[in-house]
N, C-alpha and C. Protein backbone atom coordinates (compact mmCIF):
# COMPACT_ATOMS: atom_id res chain seq x y z
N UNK A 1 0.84 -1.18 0.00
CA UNK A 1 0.00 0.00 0.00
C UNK A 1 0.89 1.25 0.00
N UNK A 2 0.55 2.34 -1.08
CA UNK A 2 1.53 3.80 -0.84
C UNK A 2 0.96 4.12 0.21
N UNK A 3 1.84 5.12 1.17
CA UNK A 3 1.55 6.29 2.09
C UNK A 3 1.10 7.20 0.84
N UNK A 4 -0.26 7.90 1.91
CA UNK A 4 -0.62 9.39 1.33
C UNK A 4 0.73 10.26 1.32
N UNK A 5 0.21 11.06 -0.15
CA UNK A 5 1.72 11.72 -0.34
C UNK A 5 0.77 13.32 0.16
N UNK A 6 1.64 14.05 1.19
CA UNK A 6 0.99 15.52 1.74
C UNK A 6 0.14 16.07 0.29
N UNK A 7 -0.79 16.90 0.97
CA UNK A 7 -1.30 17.97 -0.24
C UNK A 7 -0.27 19.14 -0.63
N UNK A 8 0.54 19.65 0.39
CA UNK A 8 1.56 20.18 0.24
C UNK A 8 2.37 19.91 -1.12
N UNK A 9 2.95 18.66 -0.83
CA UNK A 9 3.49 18.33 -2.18
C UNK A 9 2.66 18.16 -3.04
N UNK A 10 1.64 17.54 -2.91
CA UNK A 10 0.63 17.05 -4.32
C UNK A 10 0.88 18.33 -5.13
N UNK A 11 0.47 19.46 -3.89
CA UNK A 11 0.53 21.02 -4.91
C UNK A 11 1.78 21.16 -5.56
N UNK A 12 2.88 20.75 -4.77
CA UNK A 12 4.29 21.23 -5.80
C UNK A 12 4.31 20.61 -6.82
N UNK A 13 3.43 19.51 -7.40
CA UNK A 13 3.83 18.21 -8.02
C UNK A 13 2.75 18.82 -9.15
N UNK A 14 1.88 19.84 -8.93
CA UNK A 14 0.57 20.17 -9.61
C UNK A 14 -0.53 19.26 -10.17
N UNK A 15 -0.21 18.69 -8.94
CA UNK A 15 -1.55 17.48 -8.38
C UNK A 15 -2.94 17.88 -9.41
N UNK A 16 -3.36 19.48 -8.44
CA UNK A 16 -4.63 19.58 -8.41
C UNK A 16 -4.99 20.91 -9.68
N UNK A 17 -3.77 21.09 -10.16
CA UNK A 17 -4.03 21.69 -11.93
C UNK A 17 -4.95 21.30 -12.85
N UNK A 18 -5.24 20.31 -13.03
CA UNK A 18 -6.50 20.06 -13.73
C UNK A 18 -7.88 19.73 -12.40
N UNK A 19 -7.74 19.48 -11.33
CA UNK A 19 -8.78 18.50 -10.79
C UNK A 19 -8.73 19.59 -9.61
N UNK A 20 -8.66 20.79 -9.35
CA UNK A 20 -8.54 21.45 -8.18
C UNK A 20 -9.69 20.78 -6.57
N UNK A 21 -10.83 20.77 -7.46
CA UNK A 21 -12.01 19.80 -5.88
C UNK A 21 -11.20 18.89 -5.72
N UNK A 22 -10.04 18.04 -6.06
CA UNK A 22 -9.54 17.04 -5.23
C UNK A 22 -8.37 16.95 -4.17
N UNK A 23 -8.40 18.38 -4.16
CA UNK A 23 -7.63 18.76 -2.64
C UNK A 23 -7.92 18.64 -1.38
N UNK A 24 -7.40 17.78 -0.52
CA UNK A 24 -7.73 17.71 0.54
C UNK A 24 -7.81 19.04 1.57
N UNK A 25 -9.02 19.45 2.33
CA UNK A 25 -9.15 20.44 2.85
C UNK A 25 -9.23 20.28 4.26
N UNK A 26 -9.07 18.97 5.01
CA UNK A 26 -8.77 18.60 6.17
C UNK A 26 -7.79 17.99 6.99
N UNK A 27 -6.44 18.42 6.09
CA UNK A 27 -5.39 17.80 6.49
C UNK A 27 -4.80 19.31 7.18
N UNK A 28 -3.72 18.81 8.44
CA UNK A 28 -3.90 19.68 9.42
C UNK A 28 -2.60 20.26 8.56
N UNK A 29 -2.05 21.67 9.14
CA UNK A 29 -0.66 22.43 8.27
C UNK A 29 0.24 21.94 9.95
N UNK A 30 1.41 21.90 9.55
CA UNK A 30 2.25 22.19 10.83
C UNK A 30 2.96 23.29 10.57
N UNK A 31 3.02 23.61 11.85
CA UNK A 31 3.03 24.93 11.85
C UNK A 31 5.04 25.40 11.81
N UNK A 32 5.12 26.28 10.81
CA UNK A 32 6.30 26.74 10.25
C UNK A 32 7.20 26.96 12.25
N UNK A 33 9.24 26.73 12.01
CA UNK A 33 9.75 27.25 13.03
C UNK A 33 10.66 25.68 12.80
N UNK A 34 11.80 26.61 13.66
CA UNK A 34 12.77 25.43 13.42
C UNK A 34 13.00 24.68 15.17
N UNK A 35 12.83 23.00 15.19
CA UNK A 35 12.66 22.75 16.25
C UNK A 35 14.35 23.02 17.26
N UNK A 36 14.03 22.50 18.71
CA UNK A 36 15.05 22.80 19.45
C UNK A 36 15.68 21.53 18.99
N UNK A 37 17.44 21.57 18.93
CA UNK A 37 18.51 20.48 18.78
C UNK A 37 18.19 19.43 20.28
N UNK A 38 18.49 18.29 20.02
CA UNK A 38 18.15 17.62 21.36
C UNK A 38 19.86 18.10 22.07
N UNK A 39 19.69 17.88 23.63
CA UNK A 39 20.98 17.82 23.88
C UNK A 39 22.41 16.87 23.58
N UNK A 40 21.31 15.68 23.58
CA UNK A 40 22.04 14.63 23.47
C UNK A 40 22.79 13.75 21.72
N UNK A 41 23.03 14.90 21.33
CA UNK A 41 23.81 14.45 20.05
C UNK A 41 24.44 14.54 20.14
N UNK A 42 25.50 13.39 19.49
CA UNK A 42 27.27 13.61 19.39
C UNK A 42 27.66 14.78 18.17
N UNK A 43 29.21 14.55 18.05
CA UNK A 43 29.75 16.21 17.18
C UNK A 43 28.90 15.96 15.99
N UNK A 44 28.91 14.90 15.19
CA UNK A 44 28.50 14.50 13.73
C UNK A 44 27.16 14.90 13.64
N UNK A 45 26.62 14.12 14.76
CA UNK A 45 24.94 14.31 14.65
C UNK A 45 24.66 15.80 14.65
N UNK A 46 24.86 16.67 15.41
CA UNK A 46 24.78 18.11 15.55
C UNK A 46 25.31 18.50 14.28
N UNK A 47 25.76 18.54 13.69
CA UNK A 47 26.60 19.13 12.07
C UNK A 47 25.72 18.80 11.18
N UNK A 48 25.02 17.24 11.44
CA UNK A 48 24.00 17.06 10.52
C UNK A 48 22.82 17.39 10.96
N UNK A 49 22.52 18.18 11.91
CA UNK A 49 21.19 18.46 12.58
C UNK A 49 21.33 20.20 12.02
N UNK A 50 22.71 20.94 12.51
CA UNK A 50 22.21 22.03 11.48
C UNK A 50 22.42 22.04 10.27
N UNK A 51 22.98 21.36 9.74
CA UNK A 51 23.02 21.48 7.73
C UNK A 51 21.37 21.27 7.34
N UNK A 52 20.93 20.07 7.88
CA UNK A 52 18.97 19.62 7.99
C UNK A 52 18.62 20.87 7.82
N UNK A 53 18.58 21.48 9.13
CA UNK A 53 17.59 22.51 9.32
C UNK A 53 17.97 23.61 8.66
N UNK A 54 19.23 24.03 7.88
CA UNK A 54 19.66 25.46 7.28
C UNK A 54 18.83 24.97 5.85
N UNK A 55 19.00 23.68 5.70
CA UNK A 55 18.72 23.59 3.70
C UNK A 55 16.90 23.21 3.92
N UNK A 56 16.70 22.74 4.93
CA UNK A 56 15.25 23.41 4.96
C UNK A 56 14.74 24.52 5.24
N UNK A 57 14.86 25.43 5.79
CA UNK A 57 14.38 26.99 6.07
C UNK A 57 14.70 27.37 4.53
N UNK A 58 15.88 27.21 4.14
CA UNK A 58 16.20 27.58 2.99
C UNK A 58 15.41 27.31 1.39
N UNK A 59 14.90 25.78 1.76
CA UNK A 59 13.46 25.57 0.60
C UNK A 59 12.38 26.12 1.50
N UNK A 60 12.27 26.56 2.44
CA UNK A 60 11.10 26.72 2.80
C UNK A 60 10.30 24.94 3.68
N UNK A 61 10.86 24.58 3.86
CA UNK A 61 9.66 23.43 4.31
C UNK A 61 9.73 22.64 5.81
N UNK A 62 10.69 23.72 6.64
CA UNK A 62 11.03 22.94 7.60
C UNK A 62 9.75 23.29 8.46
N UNK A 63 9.34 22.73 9.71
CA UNK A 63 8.41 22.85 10.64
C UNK A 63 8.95 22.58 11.97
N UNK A 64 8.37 22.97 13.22
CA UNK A 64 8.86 22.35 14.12
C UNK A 64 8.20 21.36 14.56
N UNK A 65 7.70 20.31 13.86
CA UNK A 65 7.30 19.57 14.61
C UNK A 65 7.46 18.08 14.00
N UNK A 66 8.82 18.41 13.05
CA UNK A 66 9.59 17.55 12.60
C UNK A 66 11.06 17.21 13.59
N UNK A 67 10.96 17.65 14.67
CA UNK A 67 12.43 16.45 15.41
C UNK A 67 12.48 15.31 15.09
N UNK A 68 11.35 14.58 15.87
CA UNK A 68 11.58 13.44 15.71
C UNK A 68 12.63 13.07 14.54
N UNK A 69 12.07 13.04 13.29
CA UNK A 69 12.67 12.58 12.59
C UNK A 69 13.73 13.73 12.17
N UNK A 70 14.07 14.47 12.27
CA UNK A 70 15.43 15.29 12.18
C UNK A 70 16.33 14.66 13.21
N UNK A 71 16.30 13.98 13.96
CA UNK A 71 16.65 13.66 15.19
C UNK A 71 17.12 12.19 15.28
N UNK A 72 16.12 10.80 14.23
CA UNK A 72 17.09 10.32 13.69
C UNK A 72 17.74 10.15 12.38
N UNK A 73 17.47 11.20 11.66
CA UNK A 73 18.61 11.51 10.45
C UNK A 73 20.02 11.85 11.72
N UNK A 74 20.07 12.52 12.04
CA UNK A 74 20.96 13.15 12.98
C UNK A 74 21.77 11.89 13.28
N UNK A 75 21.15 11.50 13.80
CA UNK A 75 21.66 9.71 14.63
C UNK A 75 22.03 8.66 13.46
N UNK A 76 21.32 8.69 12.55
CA UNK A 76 22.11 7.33 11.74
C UNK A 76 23.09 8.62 10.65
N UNK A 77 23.32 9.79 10.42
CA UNK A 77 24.72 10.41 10.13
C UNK A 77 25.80 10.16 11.17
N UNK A 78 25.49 10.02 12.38
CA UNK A 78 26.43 9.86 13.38
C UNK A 78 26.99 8.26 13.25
N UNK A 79 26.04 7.39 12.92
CA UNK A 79 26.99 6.56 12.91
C UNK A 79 27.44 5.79 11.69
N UNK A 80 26.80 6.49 10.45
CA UNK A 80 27.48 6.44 9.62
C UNK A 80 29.42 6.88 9.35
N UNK A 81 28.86 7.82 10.21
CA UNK A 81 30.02 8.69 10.14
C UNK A 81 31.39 7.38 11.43
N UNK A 82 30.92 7.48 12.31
CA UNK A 82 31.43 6.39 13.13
C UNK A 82 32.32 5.11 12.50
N UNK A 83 31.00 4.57 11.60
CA UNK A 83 31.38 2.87 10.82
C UNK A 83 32.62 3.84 9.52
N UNK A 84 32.36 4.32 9.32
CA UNK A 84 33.28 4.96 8.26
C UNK A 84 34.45 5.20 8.68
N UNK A 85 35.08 5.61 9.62
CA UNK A 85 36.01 6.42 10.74
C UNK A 85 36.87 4.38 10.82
N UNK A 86 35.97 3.66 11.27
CA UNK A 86 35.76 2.20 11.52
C UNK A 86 36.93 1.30 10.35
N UNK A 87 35.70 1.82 9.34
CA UNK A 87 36.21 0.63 8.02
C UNK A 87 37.18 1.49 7.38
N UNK A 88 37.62 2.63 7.73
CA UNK A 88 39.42 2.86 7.03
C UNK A 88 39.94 2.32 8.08
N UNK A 89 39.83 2.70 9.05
CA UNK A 89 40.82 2.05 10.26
C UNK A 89 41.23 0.53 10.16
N UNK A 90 39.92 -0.17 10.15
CA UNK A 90 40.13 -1.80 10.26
C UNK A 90 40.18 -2.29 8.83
N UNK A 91 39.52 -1.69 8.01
CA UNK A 91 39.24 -2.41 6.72
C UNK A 91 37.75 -2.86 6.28
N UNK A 92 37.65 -3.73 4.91
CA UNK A 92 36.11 -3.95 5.19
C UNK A 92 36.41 -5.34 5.57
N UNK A 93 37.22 -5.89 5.57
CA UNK A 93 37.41 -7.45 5.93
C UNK A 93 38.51 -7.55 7.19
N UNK A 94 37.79 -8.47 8.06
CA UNK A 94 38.64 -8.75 9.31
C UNK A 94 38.91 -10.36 9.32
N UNK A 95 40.65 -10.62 9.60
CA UNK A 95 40.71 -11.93 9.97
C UNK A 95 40.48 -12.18 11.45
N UNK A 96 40.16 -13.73 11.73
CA UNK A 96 39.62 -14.15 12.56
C UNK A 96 40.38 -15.70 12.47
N UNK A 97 40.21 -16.07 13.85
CA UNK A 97 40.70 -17.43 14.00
C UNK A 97 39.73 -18.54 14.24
N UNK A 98 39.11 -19.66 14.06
CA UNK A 98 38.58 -20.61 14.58
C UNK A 98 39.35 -21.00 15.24
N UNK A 99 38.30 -22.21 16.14
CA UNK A 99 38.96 -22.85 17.46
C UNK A 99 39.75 -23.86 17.20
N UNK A 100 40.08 -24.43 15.73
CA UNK A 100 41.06 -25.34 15.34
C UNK A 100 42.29 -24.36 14.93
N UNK A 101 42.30 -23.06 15.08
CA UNK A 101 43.44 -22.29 14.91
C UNK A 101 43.61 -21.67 13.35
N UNK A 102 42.65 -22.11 12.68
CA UNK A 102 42.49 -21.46 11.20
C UNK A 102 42.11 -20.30 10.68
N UNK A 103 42.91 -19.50 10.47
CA UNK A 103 42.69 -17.93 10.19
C UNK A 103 41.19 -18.08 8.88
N UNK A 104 40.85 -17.30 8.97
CA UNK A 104 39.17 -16.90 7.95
C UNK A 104 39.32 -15.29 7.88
N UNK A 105 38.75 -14.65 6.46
CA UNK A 105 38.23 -13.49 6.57
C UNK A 105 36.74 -13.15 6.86
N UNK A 106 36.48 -12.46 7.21
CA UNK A 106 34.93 -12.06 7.74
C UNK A 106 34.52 -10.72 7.12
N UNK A 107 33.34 -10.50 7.40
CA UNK A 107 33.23 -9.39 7.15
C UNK A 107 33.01 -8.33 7.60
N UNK A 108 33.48 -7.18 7.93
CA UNK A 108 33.41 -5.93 9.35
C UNK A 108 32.01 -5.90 9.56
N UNK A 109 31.51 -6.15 10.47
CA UNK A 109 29.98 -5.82 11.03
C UNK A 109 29.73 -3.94 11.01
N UNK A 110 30.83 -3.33 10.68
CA UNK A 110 30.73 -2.05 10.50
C UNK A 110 30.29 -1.45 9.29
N UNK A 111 30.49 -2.62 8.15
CA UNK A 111 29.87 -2.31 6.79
C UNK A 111 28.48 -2.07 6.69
N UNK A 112 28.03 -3.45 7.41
CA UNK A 112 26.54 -3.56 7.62
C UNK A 112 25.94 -2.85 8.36
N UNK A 113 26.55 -2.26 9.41
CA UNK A 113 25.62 -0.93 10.22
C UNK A 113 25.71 0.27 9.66
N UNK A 114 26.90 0.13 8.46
CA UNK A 114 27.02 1.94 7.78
C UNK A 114 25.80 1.74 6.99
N UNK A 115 25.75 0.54 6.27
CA UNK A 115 24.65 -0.32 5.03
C UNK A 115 23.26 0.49 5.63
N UNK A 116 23.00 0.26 6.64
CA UNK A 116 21.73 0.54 7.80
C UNK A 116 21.65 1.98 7.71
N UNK A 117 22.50 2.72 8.35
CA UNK A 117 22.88 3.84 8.26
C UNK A 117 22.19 4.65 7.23
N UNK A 118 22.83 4.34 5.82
CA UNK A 118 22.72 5.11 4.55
C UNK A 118 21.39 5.20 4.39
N UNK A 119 20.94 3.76 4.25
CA UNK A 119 19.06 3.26 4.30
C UNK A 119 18.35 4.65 4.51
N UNK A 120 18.63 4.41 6.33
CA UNK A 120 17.67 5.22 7.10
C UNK A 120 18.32 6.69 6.45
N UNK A 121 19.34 7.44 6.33
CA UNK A 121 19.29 8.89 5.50
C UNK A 121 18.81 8.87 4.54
N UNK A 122 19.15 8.16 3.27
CA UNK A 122 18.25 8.41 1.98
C UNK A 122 16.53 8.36 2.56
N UNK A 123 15.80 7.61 3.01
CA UNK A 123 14.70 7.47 3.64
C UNK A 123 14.43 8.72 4.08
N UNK A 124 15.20 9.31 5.23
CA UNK A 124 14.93 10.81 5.47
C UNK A 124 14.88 11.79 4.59
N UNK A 125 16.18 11.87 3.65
CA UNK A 125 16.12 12.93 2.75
C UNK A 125 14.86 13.04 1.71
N UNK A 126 14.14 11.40 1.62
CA UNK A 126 13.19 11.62 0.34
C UNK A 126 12.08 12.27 1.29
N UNK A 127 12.18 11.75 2.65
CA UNK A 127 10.67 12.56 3.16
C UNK A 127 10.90 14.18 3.62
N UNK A 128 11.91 14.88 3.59
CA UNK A 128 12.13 16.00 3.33
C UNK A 128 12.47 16.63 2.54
N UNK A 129 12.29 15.95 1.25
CA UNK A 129 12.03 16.47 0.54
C UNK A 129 13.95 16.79 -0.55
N UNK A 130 14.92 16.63 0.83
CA UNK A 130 16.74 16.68 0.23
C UNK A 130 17.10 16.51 -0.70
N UNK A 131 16.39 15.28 -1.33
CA UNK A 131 17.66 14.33 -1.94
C UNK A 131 17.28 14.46 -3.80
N UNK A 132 18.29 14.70 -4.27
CA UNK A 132 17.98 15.35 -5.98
C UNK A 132 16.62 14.70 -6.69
N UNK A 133 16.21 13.52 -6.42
CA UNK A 133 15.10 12.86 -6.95
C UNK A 133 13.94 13.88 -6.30
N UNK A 134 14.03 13.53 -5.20
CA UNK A 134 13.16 14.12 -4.55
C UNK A 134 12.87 15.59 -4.90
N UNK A 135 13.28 16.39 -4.84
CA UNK A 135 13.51 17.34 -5.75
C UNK A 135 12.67 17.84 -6.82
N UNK A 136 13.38 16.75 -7.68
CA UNK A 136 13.04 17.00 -8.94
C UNK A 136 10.93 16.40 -9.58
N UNK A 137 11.01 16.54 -7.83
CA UNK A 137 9.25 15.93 -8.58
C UNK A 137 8.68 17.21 -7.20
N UNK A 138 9.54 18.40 -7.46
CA UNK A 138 8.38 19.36 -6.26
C UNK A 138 8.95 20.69 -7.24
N UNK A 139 7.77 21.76 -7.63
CA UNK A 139 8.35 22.67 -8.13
C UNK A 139 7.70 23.80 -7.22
N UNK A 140 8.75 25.25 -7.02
CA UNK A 140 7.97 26.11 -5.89
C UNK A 140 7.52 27.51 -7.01
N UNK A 141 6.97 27.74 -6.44
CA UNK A 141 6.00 28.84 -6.97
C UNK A 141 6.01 30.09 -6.59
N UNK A 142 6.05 31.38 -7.12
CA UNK A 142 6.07 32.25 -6.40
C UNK A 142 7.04 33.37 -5.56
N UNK A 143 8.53 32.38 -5.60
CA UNK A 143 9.47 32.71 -5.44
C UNK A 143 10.17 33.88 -6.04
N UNK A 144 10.57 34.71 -5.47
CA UNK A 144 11.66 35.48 -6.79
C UNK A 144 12.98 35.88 -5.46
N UNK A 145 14.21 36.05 -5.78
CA UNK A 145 15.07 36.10 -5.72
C UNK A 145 15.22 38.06 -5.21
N UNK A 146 15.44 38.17 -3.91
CA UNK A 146 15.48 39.49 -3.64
C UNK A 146 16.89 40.24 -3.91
N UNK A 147 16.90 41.38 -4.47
CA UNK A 147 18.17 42.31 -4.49
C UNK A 147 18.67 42.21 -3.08
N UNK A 148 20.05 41.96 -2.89
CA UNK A 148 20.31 41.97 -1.19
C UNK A 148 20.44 43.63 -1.15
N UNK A 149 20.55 44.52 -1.47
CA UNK A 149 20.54 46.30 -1.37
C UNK A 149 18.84 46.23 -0.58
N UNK A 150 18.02 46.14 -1.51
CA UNK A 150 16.79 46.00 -1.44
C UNK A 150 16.33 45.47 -0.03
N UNK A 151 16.92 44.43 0.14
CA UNK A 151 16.54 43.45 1.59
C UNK A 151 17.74 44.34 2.32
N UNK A 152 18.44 45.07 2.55
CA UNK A 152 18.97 45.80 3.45
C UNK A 152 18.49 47.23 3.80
N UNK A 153 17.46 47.64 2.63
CA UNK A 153 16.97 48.90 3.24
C UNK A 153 15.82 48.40 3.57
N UNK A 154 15.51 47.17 3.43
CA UNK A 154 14.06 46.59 3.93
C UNK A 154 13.97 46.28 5.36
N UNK A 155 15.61 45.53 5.71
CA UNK A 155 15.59 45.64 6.85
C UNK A 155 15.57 47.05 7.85
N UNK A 156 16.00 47.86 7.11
CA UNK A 156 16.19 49.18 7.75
C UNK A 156 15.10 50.12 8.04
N UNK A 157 14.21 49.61 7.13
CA UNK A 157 13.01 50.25 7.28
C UNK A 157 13.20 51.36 6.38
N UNK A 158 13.66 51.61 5.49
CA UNK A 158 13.95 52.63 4.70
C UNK A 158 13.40 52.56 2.77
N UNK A 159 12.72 53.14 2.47
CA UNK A 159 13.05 52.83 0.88
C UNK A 159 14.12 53.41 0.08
N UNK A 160 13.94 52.63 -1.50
CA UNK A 160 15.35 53.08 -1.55
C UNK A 160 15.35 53.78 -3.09
């Protein structure tokens, strides 16, 4: 079964261009703001918790009431980043001895948790919308690109 894809996107996707009555009008908005960092992230996770939240404010689509899952993107970058740090150090193959004394190669159990790792980010990035595919099926509207002069006497309160 697909997950419902937001009306949000449906609209970027121009869902409801021909069929506008088939917009959902009872799906709740969350409400725009960037959530608080948990305390408990390591250095990696925090680096990937603000890059998250700068390149979303920056499309526009972050909310606060997306931690959770900002939170474990955060966590499987951390230990991506970890198993990586891991498999230059050790390698992707580790020898090992059996109990008759016979050396074997194996395979770093660090591959397979980076393997895990990657999963769960691509997974995140498509539901926020990150990752170039993803992307390329949301178009924004409306946008235009401000003179920074312009946005400095705007901030100033001044015209110009």
């Amino acid at each position: 079964m697909n997950r419902p894809i937001p009306t949000k996107i449906q609209e970027a996707k121009g869902a409801y261009r021909k069929n506008p009555q088939r917009r959902r009008t009872n799906e709740p908005i969350a409400p725009a703001g960037r959530p608080d960092m948990p305390k408990n992230l390591k250095p990696h996770a925090k680096k990937a918790w603000t890059r998250t939240i700068q390149a979303m404010e920056t499309l526009g689509i972050l909310s606060s009431v997306d931690w959770a899952a900002l939170e474990v993107y955060a966590a499987a970058y951390q230990t991506f980043k970890e198993c990586q740090a891991s498999i230059e150090k050790r390698g992707t193959t580790l020898w090992s001895t059996n109990k008759n004394g016979e050396q074997y190669a194996a395979k770093n159990p660090d591959v397979t948790v980076m393997a895990e790792a990657v999963k769960t980010m691509f997974r995140s990035w498509a539901e926020f919308g990150l990752s170039p595919s993803a992307r390329t099926r949301l178009s924004v509207t409306g946008t235009k690109k401000q003179d920074p002069l312009d946005a400095l006497f705007e901030a100033r309160g001044q015209d110009n």
